[in-house]
C-alpha atoms as a PDB file:
ATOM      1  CA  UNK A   1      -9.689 -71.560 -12.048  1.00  0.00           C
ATOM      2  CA  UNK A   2      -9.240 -68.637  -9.802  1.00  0.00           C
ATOM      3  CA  UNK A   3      -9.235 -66.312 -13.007  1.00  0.00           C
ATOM      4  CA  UNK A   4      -9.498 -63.040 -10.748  1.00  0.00           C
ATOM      5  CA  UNK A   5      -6.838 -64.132  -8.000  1.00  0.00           C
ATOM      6  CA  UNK A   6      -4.004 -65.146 -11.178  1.00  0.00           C
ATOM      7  CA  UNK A   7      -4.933 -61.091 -13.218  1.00  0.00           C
ATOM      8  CA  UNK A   8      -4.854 -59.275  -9.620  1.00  0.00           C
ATOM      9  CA  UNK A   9      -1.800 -61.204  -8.250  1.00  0.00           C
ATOM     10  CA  UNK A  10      -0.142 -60.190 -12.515  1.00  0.00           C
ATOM     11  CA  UNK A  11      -1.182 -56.400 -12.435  1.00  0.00           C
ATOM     12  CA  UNK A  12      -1.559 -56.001  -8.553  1.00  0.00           C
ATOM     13  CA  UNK A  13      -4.713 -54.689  -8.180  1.00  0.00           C
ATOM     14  CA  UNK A  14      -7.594 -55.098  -5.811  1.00  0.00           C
ATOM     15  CA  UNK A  15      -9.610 -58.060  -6.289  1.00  0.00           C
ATOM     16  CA  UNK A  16     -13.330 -56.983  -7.785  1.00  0.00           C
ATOM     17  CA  UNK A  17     -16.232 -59.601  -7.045  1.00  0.00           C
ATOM     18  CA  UNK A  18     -16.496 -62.237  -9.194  1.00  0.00           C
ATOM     19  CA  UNK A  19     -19.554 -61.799 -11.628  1.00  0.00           C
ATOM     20  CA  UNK A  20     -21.544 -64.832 -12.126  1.00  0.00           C
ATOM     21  CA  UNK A  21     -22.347 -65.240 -15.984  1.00  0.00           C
ATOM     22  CA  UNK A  22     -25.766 -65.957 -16.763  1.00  0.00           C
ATOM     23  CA  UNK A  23     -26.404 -69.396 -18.088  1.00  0.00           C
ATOM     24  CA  UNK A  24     -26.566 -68.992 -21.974  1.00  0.00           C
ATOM     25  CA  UNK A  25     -30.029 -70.298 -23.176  1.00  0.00           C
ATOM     26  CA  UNK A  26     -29.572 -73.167 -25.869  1.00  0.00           C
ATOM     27  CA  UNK A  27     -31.912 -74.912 -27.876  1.00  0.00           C
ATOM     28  CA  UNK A  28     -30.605 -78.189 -26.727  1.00  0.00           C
ATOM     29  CA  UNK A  29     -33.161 -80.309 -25.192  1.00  0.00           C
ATOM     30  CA  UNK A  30     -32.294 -84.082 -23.790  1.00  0.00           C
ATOM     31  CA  UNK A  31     -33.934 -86.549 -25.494  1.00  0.00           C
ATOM     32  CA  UNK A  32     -36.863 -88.292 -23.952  1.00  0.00           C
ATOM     33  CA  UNK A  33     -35.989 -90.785 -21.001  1.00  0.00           C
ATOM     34  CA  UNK A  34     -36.179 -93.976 -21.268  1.00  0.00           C
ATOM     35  CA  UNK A  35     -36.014 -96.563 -18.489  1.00  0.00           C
ATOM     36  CA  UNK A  36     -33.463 -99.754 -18.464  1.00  0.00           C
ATOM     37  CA  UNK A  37     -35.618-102.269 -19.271  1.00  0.00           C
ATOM     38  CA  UNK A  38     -36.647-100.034 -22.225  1.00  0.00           C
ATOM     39  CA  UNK A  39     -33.496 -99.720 -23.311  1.00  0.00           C
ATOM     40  CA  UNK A  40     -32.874-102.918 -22.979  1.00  0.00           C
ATOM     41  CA  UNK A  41     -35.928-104.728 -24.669  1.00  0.00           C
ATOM     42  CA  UNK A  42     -35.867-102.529 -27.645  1.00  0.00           C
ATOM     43  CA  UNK A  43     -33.941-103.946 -30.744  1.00  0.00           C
ATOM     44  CA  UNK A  44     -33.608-107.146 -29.495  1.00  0.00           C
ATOM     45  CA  UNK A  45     -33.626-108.861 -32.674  1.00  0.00           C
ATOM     46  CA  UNK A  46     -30.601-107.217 -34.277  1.00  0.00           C
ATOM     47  CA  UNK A  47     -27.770-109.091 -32.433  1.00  0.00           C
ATOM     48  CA  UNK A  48     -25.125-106.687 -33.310  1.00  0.00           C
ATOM     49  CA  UNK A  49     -27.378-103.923 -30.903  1.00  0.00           C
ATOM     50  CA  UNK A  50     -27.669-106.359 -28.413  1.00  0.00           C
ATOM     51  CA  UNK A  51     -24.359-107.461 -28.135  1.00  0.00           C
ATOM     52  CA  UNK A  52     -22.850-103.425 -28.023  1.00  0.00           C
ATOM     53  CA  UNK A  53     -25.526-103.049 -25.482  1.00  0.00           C
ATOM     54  CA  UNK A  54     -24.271-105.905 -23.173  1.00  0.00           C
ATOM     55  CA  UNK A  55     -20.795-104.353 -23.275  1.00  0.00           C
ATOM     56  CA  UNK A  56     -21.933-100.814 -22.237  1.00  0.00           C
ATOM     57  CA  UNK A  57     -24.623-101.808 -19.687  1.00  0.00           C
ATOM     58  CA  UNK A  58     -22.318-104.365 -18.070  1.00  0.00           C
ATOM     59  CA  UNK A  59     -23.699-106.258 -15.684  1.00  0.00           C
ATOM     60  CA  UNK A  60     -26.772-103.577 -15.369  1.00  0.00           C
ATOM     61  CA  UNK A  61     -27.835-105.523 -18.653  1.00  0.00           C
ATOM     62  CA  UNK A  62     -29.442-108.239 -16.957  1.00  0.00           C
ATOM     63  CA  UNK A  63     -31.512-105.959 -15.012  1.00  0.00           C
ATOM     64  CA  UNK A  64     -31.851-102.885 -12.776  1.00  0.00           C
ATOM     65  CA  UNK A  65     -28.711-102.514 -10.537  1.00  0.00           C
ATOM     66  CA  UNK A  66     -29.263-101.416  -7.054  1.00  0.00           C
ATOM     67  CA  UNK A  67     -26.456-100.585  -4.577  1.00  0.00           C
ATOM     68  CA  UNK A  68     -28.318 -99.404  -2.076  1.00  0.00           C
ATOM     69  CA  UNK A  69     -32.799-100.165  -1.657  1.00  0.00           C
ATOM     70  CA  UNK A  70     -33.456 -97.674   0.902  1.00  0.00           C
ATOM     71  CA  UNK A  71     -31.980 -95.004  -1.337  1.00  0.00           C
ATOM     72  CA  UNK A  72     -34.518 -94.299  -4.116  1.00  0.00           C
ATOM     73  CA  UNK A  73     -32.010 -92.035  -5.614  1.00  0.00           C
ATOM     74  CA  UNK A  74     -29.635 -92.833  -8.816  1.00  0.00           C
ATOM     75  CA  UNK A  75     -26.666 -91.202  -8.182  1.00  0.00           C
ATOM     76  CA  UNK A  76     -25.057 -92.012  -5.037  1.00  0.00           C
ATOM     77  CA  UNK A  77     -21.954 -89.238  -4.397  1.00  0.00           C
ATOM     78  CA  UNK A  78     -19.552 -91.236  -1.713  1.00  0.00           C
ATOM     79  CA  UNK A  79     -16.315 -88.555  -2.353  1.00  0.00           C
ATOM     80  CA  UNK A  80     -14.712 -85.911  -3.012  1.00  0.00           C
ATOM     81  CA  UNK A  81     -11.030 -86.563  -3.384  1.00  0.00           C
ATOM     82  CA  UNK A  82      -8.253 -83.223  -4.062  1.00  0.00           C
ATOM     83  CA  UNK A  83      -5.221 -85.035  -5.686  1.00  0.00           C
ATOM     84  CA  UNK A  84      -1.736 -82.754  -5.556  1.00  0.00           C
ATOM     85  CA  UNK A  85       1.427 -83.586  -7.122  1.00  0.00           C
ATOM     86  CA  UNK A  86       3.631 -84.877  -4.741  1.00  0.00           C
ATOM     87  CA  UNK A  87       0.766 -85.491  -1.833  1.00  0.00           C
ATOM     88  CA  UNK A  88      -1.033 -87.977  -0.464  1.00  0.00           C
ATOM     89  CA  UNK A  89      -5.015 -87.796  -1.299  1.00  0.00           C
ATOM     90  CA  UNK A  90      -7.263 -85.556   0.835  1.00  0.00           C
ATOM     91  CA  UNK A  91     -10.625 -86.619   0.901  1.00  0.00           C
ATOM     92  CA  UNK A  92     -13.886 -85.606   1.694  1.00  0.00           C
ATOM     93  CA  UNK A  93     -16.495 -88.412   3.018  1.00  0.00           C
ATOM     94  CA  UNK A  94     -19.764 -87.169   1.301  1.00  0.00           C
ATOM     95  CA  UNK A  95     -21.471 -90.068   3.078  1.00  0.00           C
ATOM     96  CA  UNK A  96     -21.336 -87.912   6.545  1.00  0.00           C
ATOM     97  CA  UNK A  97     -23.004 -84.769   8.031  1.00  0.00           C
ATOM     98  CA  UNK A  98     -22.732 -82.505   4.791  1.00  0.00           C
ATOM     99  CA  UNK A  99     -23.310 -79.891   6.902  1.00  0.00           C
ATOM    100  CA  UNK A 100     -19.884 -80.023   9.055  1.00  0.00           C
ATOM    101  CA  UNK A 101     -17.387 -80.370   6.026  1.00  0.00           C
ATOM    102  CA  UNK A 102     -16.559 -76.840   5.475  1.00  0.00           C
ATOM    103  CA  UNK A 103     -15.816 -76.710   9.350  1.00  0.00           C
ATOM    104  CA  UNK A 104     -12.992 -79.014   8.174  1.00  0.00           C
ATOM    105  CA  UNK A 105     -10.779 -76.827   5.254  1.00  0.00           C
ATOM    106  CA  UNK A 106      -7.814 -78.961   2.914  1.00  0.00           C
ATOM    107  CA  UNK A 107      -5.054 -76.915   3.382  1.00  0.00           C
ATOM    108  CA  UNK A 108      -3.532 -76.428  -0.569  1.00  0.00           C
ATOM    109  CA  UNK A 109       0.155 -75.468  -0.930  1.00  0.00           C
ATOM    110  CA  UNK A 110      -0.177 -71.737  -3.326  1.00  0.00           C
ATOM    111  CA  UNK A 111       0.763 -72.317  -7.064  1.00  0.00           C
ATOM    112  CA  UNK A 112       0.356 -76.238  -6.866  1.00  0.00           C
ATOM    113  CA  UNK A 113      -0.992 -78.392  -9.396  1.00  0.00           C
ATOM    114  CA  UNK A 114      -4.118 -80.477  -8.784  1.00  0.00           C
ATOM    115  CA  UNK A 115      -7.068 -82.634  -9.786  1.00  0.00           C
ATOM    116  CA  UNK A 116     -10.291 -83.131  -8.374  1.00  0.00           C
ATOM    117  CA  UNK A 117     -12.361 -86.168  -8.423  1.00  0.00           C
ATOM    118  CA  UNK A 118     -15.560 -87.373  -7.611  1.00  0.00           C
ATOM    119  CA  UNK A 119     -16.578 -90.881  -6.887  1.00  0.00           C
ATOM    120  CA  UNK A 120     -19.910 -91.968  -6.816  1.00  0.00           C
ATOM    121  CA  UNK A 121     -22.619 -95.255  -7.665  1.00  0.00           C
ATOM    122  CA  UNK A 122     -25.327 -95.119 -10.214  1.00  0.00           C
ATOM    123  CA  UNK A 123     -28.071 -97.527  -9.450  1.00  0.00           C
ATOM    124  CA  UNK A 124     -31.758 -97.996 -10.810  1.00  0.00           C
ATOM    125  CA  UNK A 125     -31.321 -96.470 -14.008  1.00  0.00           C
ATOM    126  CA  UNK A 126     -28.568 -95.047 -16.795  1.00  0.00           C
ATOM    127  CA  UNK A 127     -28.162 -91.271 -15.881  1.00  0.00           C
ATOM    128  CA  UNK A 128     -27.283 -88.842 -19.255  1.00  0.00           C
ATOM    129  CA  UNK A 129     -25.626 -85.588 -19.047  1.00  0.00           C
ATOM    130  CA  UNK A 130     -24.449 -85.373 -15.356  1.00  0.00           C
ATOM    131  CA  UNK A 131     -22.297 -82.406 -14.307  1.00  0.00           C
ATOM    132  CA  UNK A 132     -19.901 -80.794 -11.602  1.00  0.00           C
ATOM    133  CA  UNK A 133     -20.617 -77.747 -10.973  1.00  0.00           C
ATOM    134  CA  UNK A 134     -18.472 -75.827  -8.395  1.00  0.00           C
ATOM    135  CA  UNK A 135     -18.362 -71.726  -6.982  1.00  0.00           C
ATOM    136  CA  UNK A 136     -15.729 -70.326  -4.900  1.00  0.00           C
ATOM    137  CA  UNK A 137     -16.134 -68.019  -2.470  1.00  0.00           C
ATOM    138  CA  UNK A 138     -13.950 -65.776  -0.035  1.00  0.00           C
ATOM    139  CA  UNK A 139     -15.076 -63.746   2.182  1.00  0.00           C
ATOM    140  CA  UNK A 140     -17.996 -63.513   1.266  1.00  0.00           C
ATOM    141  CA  UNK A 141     -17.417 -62.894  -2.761  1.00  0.00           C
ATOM    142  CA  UNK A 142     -17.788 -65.209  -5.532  1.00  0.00           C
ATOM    143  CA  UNK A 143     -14.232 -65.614  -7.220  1.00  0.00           C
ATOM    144  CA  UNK A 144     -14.409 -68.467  -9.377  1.00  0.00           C
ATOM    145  CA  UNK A 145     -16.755 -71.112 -11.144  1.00  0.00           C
ATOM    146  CA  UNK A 146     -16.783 -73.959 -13.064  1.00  0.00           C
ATOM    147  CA  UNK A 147     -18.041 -76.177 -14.697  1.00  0.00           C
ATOM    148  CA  UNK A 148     -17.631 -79.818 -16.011  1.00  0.00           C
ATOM    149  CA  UNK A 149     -19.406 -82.321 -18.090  1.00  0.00           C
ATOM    150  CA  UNK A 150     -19.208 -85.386 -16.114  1.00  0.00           C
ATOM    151  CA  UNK A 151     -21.073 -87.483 -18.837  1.00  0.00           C
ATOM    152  CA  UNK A 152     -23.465 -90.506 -18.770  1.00  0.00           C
ATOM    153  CA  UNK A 153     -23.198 -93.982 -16.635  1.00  0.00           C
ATOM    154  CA  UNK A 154     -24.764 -96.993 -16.640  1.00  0.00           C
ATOM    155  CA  UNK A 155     -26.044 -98.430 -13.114  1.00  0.00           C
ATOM    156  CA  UNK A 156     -23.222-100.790 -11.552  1.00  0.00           C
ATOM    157  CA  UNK A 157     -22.253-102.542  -8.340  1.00  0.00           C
ATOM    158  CA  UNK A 158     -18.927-100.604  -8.485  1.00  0.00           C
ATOM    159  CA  UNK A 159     -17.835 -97.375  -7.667  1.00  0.00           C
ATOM    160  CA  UNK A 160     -17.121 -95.041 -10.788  1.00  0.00           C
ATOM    161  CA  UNK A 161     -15.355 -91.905 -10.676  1.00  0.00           C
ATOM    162  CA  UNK A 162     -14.843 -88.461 -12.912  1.00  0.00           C
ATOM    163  CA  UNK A 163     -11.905 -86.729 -12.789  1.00  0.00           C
ATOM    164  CA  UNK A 164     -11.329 -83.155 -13.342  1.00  0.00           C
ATOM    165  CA  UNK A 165      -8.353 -81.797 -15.699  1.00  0.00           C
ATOM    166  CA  UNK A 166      -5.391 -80.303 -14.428  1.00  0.00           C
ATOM    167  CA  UNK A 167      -6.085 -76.881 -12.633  1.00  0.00           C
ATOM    168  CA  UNK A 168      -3.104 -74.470 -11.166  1.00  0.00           C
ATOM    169  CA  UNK A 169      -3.469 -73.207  -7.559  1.00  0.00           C
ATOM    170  CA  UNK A 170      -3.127 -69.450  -7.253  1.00  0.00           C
ATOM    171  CA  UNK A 171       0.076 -68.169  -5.757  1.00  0.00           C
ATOM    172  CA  UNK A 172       1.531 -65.094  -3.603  1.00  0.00           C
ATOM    173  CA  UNK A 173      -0.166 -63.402  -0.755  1.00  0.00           C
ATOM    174  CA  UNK A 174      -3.279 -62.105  -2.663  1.00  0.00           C
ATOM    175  CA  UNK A 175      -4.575 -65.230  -2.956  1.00  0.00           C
ATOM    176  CA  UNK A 176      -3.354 -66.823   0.129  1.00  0.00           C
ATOM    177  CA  UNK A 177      -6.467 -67.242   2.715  1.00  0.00           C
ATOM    178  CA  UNK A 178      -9.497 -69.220   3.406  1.00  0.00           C
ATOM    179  CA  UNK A 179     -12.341 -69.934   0.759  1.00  0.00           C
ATOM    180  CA  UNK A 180     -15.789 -71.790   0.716  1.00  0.00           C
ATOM    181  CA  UNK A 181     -17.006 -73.896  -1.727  1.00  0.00           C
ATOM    182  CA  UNK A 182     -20.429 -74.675  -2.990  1.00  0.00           C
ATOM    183  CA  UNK A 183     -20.358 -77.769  -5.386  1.00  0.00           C
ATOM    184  CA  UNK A 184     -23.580 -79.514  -7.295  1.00  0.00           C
ATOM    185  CA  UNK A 185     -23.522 -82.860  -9.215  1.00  0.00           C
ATOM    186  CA  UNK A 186     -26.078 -82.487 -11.403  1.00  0.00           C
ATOM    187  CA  UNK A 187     -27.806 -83.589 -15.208  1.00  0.00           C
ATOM    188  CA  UNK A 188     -29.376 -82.583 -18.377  1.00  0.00           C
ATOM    189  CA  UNK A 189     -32.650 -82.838 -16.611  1.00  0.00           C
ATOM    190  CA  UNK A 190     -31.610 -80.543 -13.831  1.00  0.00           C
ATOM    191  CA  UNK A 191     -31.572 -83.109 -11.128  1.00  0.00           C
ATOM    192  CA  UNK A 192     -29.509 -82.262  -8.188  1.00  0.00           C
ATOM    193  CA  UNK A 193     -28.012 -85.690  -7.139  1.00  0.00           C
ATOM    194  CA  UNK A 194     -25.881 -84.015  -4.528  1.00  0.00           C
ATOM    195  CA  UNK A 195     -25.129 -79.951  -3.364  1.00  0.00           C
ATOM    196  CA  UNK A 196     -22.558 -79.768  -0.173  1.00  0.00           C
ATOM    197  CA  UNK A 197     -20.193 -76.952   0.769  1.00  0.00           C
ATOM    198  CA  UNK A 198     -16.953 -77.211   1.686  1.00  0.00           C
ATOM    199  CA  UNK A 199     -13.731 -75.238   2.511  1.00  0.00           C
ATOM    200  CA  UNK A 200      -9.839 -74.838   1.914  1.00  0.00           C
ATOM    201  CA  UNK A 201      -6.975 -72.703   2.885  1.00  0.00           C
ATOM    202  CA  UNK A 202      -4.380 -71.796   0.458  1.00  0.00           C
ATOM    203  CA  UNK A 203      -0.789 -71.349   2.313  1.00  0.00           C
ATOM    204  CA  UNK A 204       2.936 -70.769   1.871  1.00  0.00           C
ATOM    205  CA  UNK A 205       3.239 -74.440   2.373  1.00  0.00           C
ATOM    206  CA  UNK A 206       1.305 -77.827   2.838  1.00  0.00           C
ATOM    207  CA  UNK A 207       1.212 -76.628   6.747  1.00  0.00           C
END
């Protein structure tokens, strides 16, 4: 991440806005959905299939899962959750007004490692393909984005959770300052499950 802030801080140069590649047209197209129940009928004769489909399903083999009936959505985003070495967890309760959160910025130590991770429910129905897509912004100027393949979940009572890999914090006083953040969970069919903005500050130190 932060591509831009790592080469300027290297070669110190001025920062140049951040140019948002076009998504590459593939000739990938998801297969045909197919509900639970669908999924769940179909083979039923060949015990070895029904047996591998009881252990991926879980307890959503037995029927539809649903966490939550007055939500017709699938995927239920409850948290965003920035894990530094050496910190305790800062979270971010998606469950709230999505529209305050970037009113409230993490505050990220400069050159630190860290994870994100995203915790959500599926309910209803298996989702395919889902993915986090997130663009940082300062002042104004796109600096950074990317992108990661979440994967595919089966409905279930209990929270599940993606995690992203390892990414290094910027460091020095060109990339010290505030930044927005606009992230999308998403899926192969385009569905936007969740989009919220939020905010942190990268500092000298943790305060």
């Amino acid at each position: 991440a932060f591509r831009l802030l790592k080469m300027a801080e290297e070669e110190n140069v001025n920062i140049e806005p951040y140019e948002e590649e076009e998504e590459e047209p593939t000739n990938y197209k998801p297969p045909p959905e197919k509900s639970l129940e669908e999924m769940i009928n179909q083979d039923q004769d060949d015990e070895s299939l029904r047996k591998y489909k009881e252990t991926l399903l879980g307890g959503s083999a037995g029927g539809a899962v649903v966490v939550d009936p007055s939500n017709p959505k699938r995927v239920l985003v409850r948290k965003l959750v920035l894990v530094a070495e050496d910190q305790p967890e800062m979270v971010l309760d998606l469950t709230t007004q999505l529209d305050t959160l970037k009113d409230k910025p993490f505050t990220i130590k400069e050159g630190i490692s860290y994870r994100i991770r995203i915790e959500f429910h599926v309910q209803r129905e298996i989702v395919t393909g889902l993915k986090y897509i997130q663009r940082s912004y300062r002042k104004g100027i796109a600096v950074d984005k990317m992108t990661h393949m979440v994967g595919s979940y089966a409905p279930k009572e209990e929270i599940q959770s993606y995690t992203t890999p390892m990414e290094d914090a910027p460091s020095g006083l060109i990339a010290r300052g505030h930044y927005t953040v606009k992230s999308l969970f998403t899926d192969d069919d385009g569905n936007e499950h969740l989009k919220w903005e939020w905010s942190f500050d990268i500092k000298k130190d943790w305060n």
